[in-house]
Protein backbone atom coordinates (compact mmCIF):
# COMPACT_ATOMS: atom_id res chain seq x y z
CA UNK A 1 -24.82 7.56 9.32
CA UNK A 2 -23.08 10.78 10.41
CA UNK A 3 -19.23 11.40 9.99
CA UNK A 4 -17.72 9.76 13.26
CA UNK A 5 -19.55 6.47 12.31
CA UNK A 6 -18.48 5.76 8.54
CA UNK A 7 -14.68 7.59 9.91
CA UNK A 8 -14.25 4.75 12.41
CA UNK A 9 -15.43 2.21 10.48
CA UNK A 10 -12.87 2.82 7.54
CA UNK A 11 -10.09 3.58 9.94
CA UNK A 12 -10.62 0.29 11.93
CA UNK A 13 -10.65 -1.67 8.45
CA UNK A 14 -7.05 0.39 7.33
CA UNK A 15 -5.67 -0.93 10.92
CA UNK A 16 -6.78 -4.21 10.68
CA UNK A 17 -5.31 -4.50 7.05
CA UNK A 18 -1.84 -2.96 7.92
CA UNK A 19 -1.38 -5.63 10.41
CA UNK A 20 -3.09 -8.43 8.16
CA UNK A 21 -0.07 -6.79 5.63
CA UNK A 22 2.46 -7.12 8.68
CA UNK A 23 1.27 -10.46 9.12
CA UNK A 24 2.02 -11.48 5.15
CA UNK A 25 5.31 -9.72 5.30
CA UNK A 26 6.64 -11.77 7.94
CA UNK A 27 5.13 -15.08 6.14
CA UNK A 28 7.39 -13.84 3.28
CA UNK A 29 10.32 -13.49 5.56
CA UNK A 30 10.25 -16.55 6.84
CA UNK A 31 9.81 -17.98 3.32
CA UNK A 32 12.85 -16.69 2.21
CA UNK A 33 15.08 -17.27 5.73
CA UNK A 34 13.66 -20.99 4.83
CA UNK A 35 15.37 -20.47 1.17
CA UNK A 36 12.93 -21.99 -0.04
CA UNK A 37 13.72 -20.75 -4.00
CA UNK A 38 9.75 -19.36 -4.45
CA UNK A 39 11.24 -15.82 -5.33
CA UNK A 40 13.36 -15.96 -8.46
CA UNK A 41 16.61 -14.11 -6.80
CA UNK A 42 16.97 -13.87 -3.43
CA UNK A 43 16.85 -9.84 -3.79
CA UNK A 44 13.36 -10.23 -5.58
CA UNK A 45 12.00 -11.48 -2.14
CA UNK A 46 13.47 -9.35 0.07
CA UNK A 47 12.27 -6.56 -1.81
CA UNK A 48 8.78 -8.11 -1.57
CA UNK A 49 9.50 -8.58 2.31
CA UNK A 50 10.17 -4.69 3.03
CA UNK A 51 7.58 -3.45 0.55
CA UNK A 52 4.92 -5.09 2.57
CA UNK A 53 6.27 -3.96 5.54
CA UNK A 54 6.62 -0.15 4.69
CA UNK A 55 3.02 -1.05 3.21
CA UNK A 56 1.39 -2.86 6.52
CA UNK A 57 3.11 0.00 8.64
CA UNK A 58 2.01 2.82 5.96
CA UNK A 59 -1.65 1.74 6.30
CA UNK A 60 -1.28 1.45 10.03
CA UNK A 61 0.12 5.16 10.29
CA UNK A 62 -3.22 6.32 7.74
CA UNK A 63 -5.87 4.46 9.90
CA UNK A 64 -4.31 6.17 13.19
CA UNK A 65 -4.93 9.45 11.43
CA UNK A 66 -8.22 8.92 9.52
CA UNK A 67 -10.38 9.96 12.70
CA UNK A 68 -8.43 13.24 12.12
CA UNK A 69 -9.00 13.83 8.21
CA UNK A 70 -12.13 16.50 7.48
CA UNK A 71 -13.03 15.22 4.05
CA UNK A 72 -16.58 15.08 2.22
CA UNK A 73 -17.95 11.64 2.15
CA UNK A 74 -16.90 10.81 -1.18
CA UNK A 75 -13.15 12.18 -0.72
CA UNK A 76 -12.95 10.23 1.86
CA UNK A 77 -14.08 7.16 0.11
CA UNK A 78 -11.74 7.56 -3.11
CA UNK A 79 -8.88 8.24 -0.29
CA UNK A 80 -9.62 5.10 1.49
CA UNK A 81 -10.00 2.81 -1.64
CA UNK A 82 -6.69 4.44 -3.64
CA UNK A 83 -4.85 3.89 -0.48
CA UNK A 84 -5.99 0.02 0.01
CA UNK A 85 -4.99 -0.14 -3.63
CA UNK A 86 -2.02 1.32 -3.56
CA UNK A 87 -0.98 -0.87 -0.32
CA UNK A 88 -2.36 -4.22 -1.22
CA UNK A 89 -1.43 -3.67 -5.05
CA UNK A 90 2.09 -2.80 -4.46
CA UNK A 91 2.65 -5.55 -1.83
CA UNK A 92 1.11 -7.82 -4.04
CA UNK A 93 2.47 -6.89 -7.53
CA UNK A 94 5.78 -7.10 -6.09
CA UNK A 95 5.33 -10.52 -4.31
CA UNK A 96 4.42 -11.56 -8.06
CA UNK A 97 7.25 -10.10 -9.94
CA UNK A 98 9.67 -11.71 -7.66
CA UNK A 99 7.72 -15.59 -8.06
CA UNK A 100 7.49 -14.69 -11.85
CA UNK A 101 10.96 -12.77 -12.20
CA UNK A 102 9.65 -10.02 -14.03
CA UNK A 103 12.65 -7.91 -13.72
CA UNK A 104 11.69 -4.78 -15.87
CA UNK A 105 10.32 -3.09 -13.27
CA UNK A 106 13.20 -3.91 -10.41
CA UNK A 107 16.63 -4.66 -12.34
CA UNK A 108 18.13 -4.32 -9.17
CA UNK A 109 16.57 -6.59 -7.31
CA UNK A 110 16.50 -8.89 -10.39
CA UNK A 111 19.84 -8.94 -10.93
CA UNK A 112 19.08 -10.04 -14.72
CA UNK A 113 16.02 -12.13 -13.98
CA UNK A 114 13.47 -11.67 -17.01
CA UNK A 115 10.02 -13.53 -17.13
CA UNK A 116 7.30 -13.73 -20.03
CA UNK A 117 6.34 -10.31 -21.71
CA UNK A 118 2.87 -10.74 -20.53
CA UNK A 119 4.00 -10.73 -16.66
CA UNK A 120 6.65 -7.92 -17.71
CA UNK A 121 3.67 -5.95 -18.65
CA UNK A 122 1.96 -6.59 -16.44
CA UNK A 123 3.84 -5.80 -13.03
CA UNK A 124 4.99 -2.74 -15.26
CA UNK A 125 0.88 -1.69 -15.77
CA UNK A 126 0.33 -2.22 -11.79
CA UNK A 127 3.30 -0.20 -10.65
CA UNK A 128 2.08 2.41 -12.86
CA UNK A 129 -1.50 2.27 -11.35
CA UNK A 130 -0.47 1.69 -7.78
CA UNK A 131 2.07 4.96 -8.24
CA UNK A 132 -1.25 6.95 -9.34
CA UNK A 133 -3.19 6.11 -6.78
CA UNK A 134 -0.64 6.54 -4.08
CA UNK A 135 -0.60 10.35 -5.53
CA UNK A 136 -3.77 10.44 -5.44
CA UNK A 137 -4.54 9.38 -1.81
CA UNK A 138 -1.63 11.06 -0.19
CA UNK A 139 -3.35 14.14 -2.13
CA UNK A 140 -6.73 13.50 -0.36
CA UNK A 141 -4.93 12.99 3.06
CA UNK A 142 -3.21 16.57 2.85
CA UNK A 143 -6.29 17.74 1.78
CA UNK A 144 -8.32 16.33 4.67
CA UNK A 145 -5.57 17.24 7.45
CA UNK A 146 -5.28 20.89 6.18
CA UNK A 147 -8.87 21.28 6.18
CA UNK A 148 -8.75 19.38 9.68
CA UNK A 149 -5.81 22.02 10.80
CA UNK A 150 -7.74 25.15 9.47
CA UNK A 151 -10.94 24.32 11.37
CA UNK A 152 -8.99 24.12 14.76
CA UNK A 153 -7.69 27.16 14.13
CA UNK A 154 -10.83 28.67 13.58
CA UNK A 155 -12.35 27.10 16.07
CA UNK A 156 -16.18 24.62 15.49
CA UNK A 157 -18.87 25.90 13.42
């Protein structure tokens, strides 16, 4: 399978799950116009609600450029799988700590809300991970769009 194949396979699956995400965050928004008390403080949800926006539209933005990114194969697969992580673990670790009210990790949106220690550590252990593999994908992207920039420049092998 040569480059253009496995490229616009992984960018059509990072389109289709920013709108999937797009889809979920405005399931969450009408959840909490509906006020129907899921999220423990009404801050908790709307904080889920625009993280899985900026998520959906985030992945959206990434699978427009993908085609563009010159990365080796694996690169590219460690920047495609740390940025579906860090999308779809963000959206959904927040979406938890708001049902759970595990309001370590957001005081402000939890506006004293606390939950089990278990769920505090947990949320706490995914933000963690979905912060390092943010890093670590926007890292790859550069990578791939510099690479991408200094072969126009210099014109095809």
């Amino acid at each position: 399978m040569d480059r253009s194949d496995w490229q616009s396979r992984e960018s059509n699956w990072l389109l289709q799950l920013g709108v999937l995400l797009l889809l979920f965050a405005m399931l969450l928004g009408v959840l909490l116009g509906a006020n129907t008390g899921v999220f423990s403080t009404p801050l908790f949800g709307l904080s889920a609600h625009l993280i899985a926006l900026l998520e959906g539209f985030f992945l959206l933005l990434i699978g427009l450029l993908w085609a563009k990114l010159k990365l080796p194969r694996m690169a590219s697969r460690i920047a495609f799988w740390t940025t579906l992580y860090s999308c779809l673990g963000g959206s959904l670790a927040s979406v938890l700590a708001g049902i759970w009210g595990a309001g370590r990790a957001m005081p402000i949106a939890a506006q004293n809300a606390t939950s089990a220690p278990e769920h505090e550590m947990f949320i706490q252990a995914s933000f963690y991970t979905v912060a390092a593999t943010t890093i670590t994908a926007l890292a790859l992207i550069l990578w791939g769009l510099r690479a991408a920039a200094k072969e126009q420049t210099r014109g095809p092998a």
